[in-house]
N, C-alpha and C. Protein backbone atom coordinates (compact mmCIF):
# COMPACT_ATOMS: atom_id res chain seq x y z
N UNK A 1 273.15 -3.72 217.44
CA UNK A 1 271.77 -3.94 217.06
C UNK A 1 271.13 -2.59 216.75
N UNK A 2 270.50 -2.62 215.53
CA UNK A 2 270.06 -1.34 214.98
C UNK A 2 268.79 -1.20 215.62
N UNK A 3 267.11 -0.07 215.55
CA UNK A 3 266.20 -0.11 215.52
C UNK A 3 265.41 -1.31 214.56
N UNK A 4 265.89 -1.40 213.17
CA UNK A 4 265.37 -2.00 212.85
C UNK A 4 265.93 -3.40 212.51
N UNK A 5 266.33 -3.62 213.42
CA UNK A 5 266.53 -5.65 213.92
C UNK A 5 265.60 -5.90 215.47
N UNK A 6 264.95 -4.33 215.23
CA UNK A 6 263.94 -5.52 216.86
C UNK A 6 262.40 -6.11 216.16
N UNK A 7 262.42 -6.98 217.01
CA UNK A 7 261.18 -7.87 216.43
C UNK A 7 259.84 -7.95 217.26
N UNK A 8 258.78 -6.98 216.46
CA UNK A 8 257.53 -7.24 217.21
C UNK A 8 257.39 -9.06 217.54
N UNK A 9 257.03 -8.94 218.51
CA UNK A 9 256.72 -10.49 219.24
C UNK A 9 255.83 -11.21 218.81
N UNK A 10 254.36 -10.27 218.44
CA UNK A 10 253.59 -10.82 217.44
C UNK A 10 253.53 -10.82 216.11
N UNK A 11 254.00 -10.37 215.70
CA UNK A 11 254.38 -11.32 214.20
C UNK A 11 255.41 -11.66 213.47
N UNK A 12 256.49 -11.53 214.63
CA UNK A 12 257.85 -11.45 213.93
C UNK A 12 258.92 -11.05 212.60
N UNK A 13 258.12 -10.08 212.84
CA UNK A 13 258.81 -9.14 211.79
C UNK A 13 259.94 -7.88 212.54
N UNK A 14 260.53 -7.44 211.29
CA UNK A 14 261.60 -6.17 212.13
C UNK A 14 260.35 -5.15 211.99
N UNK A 15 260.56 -4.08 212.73
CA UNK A 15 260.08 -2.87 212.62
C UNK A 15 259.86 -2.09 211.40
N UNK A 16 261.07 -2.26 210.59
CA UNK A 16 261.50 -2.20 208.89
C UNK A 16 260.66 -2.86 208.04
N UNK A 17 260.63 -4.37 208.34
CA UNK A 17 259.18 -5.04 207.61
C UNK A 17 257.94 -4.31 207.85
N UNK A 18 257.20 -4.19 208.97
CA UNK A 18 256.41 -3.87 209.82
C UNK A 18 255.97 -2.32 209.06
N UNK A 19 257.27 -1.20 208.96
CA UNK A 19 256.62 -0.16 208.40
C UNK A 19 256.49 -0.38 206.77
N UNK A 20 257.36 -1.35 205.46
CA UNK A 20 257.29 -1.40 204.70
C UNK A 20 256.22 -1.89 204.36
N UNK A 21 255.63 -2.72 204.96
CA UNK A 21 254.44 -3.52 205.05
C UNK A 21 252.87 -2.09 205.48
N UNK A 22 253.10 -1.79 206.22
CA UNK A 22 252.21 -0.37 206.09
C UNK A 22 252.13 0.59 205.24
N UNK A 23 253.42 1.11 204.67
CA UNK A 23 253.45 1.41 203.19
C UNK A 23 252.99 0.82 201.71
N UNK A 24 252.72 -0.16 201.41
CA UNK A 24 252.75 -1.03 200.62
C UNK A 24 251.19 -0.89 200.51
N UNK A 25 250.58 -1.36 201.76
CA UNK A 25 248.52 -1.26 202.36
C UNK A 25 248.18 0.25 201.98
N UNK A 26 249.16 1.56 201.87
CA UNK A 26 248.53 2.48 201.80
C UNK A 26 248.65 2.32 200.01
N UNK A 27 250.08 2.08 199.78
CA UNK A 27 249.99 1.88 198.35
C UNK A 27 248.64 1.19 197.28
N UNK A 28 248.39 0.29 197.96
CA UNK A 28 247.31 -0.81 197.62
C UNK A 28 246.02 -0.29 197.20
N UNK A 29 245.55 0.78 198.60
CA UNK A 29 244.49 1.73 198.67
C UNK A 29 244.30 2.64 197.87
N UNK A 30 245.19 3.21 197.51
CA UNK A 30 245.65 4.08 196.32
C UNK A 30 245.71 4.21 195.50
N UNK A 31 245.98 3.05 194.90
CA UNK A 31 245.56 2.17 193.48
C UNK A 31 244.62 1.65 193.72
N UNK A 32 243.70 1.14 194.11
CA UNK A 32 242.40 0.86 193.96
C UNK A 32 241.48 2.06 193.96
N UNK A 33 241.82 2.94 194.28
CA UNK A 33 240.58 4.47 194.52
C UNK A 33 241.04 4.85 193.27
N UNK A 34 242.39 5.03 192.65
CA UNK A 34 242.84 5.43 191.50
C UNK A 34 241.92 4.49 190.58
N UNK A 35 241.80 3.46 190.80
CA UNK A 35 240.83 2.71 189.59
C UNK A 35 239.84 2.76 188.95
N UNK A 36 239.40 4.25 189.64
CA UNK A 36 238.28 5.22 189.36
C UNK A 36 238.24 5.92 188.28
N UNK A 37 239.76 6.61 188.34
CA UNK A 37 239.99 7.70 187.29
C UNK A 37 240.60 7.22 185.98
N UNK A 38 240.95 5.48 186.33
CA UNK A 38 241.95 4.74 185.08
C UNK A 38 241.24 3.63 184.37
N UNK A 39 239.76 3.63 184.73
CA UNK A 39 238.72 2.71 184.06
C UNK A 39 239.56 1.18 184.52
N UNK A 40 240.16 0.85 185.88
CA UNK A 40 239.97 0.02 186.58
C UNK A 40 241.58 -0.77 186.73
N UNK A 41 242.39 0.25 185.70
CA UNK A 41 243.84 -0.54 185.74
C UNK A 41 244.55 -0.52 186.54
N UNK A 42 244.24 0.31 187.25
CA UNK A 42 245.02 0.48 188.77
C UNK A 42 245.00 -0.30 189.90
N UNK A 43 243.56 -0.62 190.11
CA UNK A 43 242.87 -1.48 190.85
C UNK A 43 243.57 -3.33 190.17
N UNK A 44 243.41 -3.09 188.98
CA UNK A 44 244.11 -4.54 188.64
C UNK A 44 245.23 -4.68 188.72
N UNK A 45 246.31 -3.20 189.25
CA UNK A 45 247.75 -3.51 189.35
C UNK A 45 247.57 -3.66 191.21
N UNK A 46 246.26 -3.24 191.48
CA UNK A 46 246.68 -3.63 193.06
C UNK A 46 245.95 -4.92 193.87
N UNK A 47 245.14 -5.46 192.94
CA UNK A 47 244.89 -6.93 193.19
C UNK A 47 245.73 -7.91 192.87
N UNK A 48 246.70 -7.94 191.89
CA UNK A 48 248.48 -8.09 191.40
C UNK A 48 248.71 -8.04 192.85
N UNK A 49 248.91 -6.72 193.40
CA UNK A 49 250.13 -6.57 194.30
C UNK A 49 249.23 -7.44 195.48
N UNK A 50 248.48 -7.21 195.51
CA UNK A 50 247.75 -7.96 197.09
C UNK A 50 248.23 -9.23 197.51
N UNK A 51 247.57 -9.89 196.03
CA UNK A 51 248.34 -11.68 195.79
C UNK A 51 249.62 -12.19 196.37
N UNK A 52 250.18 -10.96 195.60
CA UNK A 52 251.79 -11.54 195.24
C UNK A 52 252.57 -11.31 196.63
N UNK A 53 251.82 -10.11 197.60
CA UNK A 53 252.52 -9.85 198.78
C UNK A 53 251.87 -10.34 199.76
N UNK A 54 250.59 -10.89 199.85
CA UNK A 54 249.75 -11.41 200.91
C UNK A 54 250.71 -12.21 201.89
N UNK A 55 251.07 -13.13 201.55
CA UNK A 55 251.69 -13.81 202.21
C UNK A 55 252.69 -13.23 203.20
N UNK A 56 253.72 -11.94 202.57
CA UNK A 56 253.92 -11.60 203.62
C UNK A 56 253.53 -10.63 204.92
N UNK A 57 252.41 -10.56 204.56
CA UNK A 57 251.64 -9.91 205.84
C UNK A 57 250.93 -10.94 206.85
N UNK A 58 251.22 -12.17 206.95
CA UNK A 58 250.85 -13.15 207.36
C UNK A 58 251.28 -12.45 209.03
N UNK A 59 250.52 -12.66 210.16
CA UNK A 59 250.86 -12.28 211.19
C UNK A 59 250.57 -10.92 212.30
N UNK A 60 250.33 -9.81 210.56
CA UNK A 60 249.90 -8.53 210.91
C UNK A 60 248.67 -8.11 210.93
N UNK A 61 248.97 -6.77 211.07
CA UNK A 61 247.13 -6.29 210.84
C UNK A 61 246.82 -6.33 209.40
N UNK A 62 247.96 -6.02 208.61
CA UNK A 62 247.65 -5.52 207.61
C UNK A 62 247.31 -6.91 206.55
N UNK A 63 247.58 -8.32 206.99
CA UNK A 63 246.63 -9.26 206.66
C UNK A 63 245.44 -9.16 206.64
N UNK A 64 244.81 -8.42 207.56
CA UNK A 64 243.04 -8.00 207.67
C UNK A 64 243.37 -7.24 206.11
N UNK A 65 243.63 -6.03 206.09
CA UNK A 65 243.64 -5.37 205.06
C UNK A 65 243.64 -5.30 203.62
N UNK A 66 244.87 -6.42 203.70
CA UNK A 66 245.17 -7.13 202.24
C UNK A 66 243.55 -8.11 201.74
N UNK A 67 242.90 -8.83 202.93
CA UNK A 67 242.02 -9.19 202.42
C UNK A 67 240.83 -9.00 202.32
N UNK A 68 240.67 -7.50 202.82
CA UNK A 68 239.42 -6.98 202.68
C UNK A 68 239.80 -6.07 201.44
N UNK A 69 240.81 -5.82 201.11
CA UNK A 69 241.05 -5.17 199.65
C UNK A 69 241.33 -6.27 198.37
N UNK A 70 241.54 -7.29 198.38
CA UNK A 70 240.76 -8.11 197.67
C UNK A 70 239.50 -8.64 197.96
N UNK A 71 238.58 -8.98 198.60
CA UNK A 71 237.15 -9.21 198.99
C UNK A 71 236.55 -7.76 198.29
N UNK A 72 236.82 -6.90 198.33
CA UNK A 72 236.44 -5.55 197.70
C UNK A 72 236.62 -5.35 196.35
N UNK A 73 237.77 -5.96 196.06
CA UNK A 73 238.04 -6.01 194.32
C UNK A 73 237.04 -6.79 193.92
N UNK A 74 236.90 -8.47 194.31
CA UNK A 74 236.01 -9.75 193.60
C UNK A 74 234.53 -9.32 193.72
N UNK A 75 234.11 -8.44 194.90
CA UNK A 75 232.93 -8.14 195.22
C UNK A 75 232.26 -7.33 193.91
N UNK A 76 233.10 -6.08 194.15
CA UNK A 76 232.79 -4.90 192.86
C UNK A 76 232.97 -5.81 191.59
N UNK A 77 233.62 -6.44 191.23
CA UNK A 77 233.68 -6.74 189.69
C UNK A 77 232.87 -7.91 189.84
N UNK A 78 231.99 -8.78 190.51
CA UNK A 78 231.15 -9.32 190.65
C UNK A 78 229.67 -8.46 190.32
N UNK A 79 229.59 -7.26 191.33
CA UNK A 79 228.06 -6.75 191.34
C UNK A 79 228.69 -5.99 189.90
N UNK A 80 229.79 -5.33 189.75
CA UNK A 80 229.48 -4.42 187.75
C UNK A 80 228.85 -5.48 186.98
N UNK A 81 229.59 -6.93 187.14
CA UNK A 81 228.97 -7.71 185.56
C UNK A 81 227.29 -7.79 185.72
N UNK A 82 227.04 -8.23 187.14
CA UNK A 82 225.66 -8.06 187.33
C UNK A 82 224.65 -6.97 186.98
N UNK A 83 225.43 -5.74 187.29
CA UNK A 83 224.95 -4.65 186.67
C UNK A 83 224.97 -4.67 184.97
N UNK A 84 225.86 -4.87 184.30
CA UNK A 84 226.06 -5.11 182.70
C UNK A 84 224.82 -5.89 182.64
N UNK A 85 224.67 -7.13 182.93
CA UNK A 85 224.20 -8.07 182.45
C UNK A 85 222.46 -7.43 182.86
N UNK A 86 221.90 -6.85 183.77
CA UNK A 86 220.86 -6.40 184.10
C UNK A 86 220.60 -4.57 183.61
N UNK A 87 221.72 -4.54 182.70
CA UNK A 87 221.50 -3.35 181.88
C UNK A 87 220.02 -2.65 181.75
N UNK A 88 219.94 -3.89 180.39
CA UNK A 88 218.94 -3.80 179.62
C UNK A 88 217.52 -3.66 180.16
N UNK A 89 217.38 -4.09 181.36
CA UNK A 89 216.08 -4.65 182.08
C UNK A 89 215.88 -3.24 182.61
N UNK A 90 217.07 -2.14 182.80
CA UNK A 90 216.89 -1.17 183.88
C UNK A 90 217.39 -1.31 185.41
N UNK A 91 217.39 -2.42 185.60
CA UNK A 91 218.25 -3.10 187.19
C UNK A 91 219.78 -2.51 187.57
N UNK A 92 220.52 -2.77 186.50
CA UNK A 92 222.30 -1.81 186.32
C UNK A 92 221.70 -0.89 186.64
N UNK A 93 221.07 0.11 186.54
CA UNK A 93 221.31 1.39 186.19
C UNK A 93 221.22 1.93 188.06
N UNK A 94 220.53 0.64 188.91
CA UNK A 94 220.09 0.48 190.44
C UNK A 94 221.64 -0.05 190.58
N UNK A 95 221.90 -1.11 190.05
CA UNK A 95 223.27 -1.90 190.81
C UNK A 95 224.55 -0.75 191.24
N UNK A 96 224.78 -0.28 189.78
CA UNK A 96 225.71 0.39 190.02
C UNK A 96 226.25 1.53 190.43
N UNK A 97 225.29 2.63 190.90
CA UNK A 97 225.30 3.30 191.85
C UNK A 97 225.53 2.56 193.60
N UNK A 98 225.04 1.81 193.23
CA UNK A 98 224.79 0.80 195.08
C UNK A 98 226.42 0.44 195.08
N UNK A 99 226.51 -0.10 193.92
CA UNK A 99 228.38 -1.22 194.35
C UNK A 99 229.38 0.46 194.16
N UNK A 100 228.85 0.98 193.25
CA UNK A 100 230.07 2.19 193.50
C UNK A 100 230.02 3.14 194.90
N UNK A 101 229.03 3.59 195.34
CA UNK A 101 229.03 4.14 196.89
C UNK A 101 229.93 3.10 197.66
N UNK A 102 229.53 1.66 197.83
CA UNK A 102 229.73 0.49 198.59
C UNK A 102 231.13 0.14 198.22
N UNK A 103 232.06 0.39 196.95
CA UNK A 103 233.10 0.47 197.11
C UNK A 103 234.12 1.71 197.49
N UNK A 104 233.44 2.63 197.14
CA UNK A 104 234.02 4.12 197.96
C UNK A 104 234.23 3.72 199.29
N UNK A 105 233.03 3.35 199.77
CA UNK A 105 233.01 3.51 201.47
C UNK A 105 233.92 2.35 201.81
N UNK A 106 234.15 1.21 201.22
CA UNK A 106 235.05 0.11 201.69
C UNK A 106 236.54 0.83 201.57
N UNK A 107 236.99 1.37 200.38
CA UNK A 107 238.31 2.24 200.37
C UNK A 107 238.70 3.23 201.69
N UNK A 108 237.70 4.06 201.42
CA UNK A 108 237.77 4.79 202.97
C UNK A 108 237.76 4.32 204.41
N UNK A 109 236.89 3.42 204.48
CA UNK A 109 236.63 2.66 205.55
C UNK A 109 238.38 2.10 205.68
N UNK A 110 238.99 0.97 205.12
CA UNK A 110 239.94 1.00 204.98
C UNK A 110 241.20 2.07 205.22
N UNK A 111 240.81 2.81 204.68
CA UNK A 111 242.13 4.02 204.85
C UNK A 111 242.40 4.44 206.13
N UNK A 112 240.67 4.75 206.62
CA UNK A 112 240.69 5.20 207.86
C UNK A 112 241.30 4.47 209.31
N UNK A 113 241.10 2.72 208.85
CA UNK A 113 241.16 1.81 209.81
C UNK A 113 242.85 2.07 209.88
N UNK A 114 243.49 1.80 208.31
CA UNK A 114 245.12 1.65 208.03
C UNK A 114 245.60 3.02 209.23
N UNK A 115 244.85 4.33 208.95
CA UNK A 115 245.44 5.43 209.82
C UNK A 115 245.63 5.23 211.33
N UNK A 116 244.45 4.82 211.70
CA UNK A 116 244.29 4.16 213.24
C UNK A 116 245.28 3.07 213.43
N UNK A 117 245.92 2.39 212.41
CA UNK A 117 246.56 1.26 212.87
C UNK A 117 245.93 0.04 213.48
N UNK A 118 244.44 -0.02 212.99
CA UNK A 118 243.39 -1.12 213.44
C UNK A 118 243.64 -2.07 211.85
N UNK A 119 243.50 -3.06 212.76
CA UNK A 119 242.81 -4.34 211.40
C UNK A 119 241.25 -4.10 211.21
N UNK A 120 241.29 -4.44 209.88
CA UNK A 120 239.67 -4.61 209.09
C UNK A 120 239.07 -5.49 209.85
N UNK A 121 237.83 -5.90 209.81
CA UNK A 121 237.13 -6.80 210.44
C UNK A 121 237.07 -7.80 209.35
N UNK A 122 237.16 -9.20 209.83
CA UNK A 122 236.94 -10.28 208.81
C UNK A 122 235.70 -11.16 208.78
């Protein structure tokens, strides 16, 4: 029996899952902060990855994570269109300073929690 055939008890995963699965959440984070500098394609390759891997974080912390980094994607591209659409009025020009701080701080907030090895709050 290797290190990685032992199985946390709570979520039954190997240790191997367990760290690939922590890798993957930092990956996630990474590409979404990158979505800054790539006018948002990054962020759409890591709401992709969130989906497609959610499921297997079923059990972990990093289930908190996965879905506060999508809740953070739908949120922001919710308040931008609002901002677009309230352009004209002068209102955007309020929105989107507010959702861009408010998604910085959710990335970080995040990063910081992933470092601690805490789950997000849901």
């Amino acid at each position: 029996m290797t290190p990685n055939d032992v199985i946390d008890s709570a979520s039954g995963k190997t240790l191997e899952q367990l760290a690939s699965l922590r890798q993957l959440t930092l990956i996630v984070y990474i590409l979404s902060a990158a979505g800054w500098m790539t006018g948002g394609l990054t962020a759409i390759v890591a709401i992709i990855v969130n989906y497609v891997k959610r499921d297997d974080t079923e059990g972990t912390l990093y289930r908190s994570h996965f879905s506060w980094q999508i809740r953070t994607f739908w949120w922001f591209l919710g308040w931008s269109v609002v901002g677009w659409l309230t352009l004209i009025v002068g209102v955007g020009f309020i929105v989107f300073p507010v959702v861009g701080v408010w998604s910085i701080y959710r990335i970080v907030r995040g990063l910081l929690n992933w470092n601690d090895r805490k789950p997000m709050p849901m």
